[in-house]
C-alpha atoms as a PDB file:
ATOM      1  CA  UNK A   1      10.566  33.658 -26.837  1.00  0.00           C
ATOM      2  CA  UNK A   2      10.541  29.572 -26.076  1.00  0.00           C
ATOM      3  CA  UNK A   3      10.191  28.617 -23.281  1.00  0.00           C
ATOM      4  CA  UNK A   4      13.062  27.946 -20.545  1.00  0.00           C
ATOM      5  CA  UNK A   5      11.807  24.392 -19.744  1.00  0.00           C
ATOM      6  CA  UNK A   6      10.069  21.699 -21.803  1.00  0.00           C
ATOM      7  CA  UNK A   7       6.315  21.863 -20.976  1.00  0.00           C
ATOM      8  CA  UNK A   8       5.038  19.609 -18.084  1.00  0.00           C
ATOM      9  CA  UNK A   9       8.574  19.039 -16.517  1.00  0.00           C
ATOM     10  CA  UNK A  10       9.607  20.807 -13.299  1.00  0.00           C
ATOM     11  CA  UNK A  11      12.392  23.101 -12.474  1.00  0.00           C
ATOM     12  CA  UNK A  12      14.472  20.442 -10.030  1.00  0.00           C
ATOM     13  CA  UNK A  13      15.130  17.002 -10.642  1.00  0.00           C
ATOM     14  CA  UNK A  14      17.321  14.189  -9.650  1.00  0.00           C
ATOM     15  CA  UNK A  15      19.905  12.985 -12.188  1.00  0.00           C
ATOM     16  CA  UNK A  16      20.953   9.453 -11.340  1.00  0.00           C
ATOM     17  CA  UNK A  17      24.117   7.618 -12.721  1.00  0.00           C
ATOM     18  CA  UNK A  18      23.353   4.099 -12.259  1.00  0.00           C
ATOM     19  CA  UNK A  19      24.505   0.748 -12.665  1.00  0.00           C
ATOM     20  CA  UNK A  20      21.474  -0.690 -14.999  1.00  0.00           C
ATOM     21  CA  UNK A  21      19.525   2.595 -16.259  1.00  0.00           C
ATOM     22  CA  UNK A  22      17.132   0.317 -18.268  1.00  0.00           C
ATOM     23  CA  UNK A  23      16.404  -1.757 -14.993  1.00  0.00           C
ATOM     24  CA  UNK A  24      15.575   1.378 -13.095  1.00  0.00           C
ATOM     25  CA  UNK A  25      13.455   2.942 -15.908  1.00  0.00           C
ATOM     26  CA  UNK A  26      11.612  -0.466 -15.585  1.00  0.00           C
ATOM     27  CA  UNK A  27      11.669  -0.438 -11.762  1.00  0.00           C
ATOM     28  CA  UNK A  28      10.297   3.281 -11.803  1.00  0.00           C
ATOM     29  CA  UNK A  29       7.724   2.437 -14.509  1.00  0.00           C
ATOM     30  CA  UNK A  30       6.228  -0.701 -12.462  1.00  0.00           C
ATOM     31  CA  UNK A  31       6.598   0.297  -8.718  1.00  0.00           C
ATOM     32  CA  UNK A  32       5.644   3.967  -8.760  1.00  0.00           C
ATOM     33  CA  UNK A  33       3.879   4.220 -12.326  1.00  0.00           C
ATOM     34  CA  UNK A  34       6.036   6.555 -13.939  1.00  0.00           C
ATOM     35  CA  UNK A  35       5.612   7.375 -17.467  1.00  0.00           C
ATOM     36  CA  UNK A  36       8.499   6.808 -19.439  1.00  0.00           C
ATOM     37  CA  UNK A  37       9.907  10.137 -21.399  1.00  0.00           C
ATOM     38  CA  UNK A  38      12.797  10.771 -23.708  1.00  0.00           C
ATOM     39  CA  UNK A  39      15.092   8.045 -24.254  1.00  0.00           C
ATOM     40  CA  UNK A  40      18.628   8.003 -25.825  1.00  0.00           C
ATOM     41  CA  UNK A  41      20.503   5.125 -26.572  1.00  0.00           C
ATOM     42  CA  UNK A  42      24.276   4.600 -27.574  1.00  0.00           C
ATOM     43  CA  UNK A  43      25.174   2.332 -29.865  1.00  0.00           C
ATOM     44  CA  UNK A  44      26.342  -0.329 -27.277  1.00  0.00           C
ATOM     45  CA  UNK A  45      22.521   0.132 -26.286  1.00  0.00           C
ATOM     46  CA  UNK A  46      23.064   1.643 -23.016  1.00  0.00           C
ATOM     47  CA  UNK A  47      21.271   4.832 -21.831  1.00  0.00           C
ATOM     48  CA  UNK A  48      22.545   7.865 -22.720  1.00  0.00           C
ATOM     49  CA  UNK A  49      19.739   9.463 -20.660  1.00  0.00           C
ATOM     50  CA  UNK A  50      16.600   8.462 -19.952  1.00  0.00           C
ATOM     51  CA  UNK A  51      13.906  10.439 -18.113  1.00  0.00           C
ATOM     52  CA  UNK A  52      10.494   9.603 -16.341  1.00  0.00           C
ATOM     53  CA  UNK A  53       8.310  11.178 -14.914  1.00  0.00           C
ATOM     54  CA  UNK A  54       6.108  10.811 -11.757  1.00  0.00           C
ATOM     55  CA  UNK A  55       3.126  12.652 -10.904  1.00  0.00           C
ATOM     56  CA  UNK A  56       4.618  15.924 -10.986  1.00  0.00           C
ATOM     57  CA  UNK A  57       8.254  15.200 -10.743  1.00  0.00           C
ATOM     58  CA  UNK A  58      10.744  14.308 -13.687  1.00  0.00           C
ATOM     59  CA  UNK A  59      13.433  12.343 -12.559  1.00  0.00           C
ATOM     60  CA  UNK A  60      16.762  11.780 -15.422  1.00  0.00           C
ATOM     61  CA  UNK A  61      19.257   8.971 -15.032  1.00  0.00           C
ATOM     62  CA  UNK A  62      21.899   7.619 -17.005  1.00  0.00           C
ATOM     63  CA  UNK A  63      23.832   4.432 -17.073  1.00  0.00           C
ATOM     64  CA  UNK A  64      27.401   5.009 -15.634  1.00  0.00           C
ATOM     65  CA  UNK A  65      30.591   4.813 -18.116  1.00  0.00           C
ATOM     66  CA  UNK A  66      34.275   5.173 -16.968  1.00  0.00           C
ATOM     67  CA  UNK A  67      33.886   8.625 -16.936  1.00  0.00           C
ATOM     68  CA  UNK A  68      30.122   8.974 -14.642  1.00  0.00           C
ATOM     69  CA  UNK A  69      30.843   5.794 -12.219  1.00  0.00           C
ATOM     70  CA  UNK A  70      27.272   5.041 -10.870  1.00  0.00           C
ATOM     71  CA  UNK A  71      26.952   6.709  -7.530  1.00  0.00           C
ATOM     72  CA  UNK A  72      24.810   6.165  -4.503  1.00  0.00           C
ATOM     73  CA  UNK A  73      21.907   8.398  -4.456  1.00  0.00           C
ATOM     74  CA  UNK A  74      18.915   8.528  -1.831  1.00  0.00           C
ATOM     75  CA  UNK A  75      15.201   9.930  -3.253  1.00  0.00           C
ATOM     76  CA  UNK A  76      12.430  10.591  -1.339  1.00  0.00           C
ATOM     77  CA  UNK A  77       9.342   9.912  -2.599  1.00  0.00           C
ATOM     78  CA  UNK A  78       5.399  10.228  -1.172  1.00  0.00           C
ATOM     79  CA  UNK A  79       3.095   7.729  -2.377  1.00  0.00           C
ATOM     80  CA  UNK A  80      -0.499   7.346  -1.340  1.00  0.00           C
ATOM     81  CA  UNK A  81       0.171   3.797   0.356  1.00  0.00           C
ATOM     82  CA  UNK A  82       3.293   3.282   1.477  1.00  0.00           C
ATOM     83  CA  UNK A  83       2.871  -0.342   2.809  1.00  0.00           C
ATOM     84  CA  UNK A  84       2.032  -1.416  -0.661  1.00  0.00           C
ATOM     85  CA  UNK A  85       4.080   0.242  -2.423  1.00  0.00           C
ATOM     86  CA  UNK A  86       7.110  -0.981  -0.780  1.00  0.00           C
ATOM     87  CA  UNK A  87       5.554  -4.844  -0.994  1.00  0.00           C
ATOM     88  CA  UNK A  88       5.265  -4.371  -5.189  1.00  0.00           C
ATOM     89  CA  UNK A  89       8.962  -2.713  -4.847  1.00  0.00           C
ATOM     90  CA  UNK A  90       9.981  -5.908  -3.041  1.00  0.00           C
ATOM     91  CA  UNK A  91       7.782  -8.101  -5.501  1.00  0.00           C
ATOM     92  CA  UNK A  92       9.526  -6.304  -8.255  1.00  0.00           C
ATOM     93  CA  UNK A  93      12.771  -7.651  -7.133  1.00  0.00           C
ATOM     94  CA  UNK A  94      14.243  -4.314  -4.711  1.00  0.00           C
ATOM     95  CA  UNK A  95      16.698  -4.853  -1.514  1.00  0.00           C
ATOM     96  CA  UNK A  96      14.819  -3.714   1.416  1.00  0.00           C
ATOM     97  CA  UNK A  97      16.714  -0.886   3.375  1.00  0.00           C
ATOM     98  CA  UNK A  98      13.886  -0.327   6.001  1.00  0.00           C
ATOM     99  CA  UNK A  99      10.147  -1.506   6.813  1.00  0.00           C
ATOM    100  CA  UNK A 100       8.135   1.030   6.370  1.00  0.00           C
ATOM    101  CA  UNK A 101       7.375   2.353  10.495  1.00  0.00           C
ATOM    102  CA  UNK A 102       5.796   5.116  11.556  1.00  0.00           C
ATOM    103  CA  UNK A 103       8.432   7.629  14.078  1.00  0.00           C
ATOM    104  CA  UNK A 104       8.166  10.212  15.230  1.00  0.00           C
ATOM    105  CA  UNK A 105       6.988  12.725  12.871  1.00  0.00           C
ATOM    106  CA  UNK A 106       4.311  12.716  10.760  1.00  0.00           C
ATOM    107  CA  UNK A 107       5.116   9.895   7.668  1.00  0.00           C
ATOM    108  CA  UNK A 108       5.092   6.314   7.615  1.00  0.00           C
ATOM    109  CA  UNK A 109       8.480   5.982   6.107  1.00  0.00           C
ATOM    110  CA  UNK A 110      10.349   2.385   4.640  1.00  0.00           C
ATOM    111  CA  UNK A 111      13.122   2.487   1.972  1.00  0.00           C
ATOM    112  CA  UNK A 112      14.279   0.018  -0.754  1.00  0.00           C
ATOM    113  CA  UNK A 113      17.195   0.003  -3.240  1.00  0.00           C
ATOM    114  CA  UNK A 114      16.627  -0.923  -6.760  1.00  0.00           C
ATOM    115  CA  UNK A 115      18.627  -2.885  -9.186  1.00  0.00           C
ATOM    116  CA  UNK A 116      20.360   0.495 -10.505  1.00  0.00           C
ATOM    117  CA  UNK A 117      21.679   1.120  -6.759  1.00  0.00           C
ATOM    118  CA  UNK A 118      19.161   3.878  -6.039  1.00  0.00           C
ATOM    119  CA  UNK A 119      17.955   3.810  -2.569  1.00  0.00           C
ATOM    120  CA  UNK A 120      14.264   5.052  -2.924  1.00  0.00           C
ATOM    121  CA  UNK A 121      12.837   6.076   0.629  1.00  0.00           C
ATOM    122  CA  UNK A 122       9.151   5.405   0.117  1.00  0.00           C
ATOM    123  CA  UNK A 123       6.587   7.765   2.557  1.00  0.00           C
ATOM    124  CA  UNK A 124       2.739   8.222   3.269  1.00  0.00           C
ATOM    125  CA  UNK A 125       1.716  11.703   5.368  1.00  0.00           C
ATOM    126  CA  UNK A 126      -0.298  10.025   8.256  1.00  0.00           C
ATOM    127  CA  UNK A 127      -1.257  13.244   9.915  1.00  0.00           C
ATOM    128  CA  UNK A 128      -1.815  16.720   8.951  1.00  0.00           C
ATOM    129  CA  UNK A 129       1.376  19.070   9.461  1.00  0.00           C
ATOM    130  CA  UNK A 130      -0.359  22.156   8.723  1.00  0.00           C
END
């Protein structure tokens, strides 16, 4: 019997409809080193669907068309430095949404929205929650 998922990907995963799915593969790719996965084209050369995947997360996107409009979406995301990831999101041409602070639980949290209209909130665990 094959298997109900491909191998390596993981049961949940965010499916964006953007505005520029090339420009967010290429924001993913730089600012969080995600390694690009399938691809398909139309023959307009927008993207069909496109998939990446980080660490241990997949994450699919498509551009939008008349019938998907591109919608706001919000994904969290833990890196192992937030401060500089945000600054190479920034350097990489994102909007910044917040500067990554540290509240009141345990994260140091900041958020920035990439060409494709995804607002990625970036985090770093700064204390045990165990």
């Amino acid at each position: 019997m094959p298997a109900f998922k491909p191998l390596g990907y993981n049961s949940v995963s965010p499916y964006l409809i953007v505005k520029d799915a090339a420009a967010s593969l290429a924001f993913l790719t730089e600012v969080f080193a995600a390694t690009p996965l399938r691809q398909f084209p139309d023959g307009e050369g927008r993207l069909m669907h496109a998939e990446a995947k980080i660490e241990d997360t997949v994450i699919m996107l498509a551009d939008a068309t008349p019938d998907w409009p591109a919608l706001d979406a919000h994904v969290h995301i833990y890196v192992a430095d937030v401060d500089a990831t945000y600054a190479k999101a920034l350097a990489f041409g994102a909007e910044s949404v917040q500067v990554p602070v540290k509240k009141q639980d345990a994260d140091k949290r900041g958020g920035v929205k990439d060409a494709g209209g995804t607002t990625w909130w970036i985090a770093t665990q700064m204390e045990d929650t165990v």
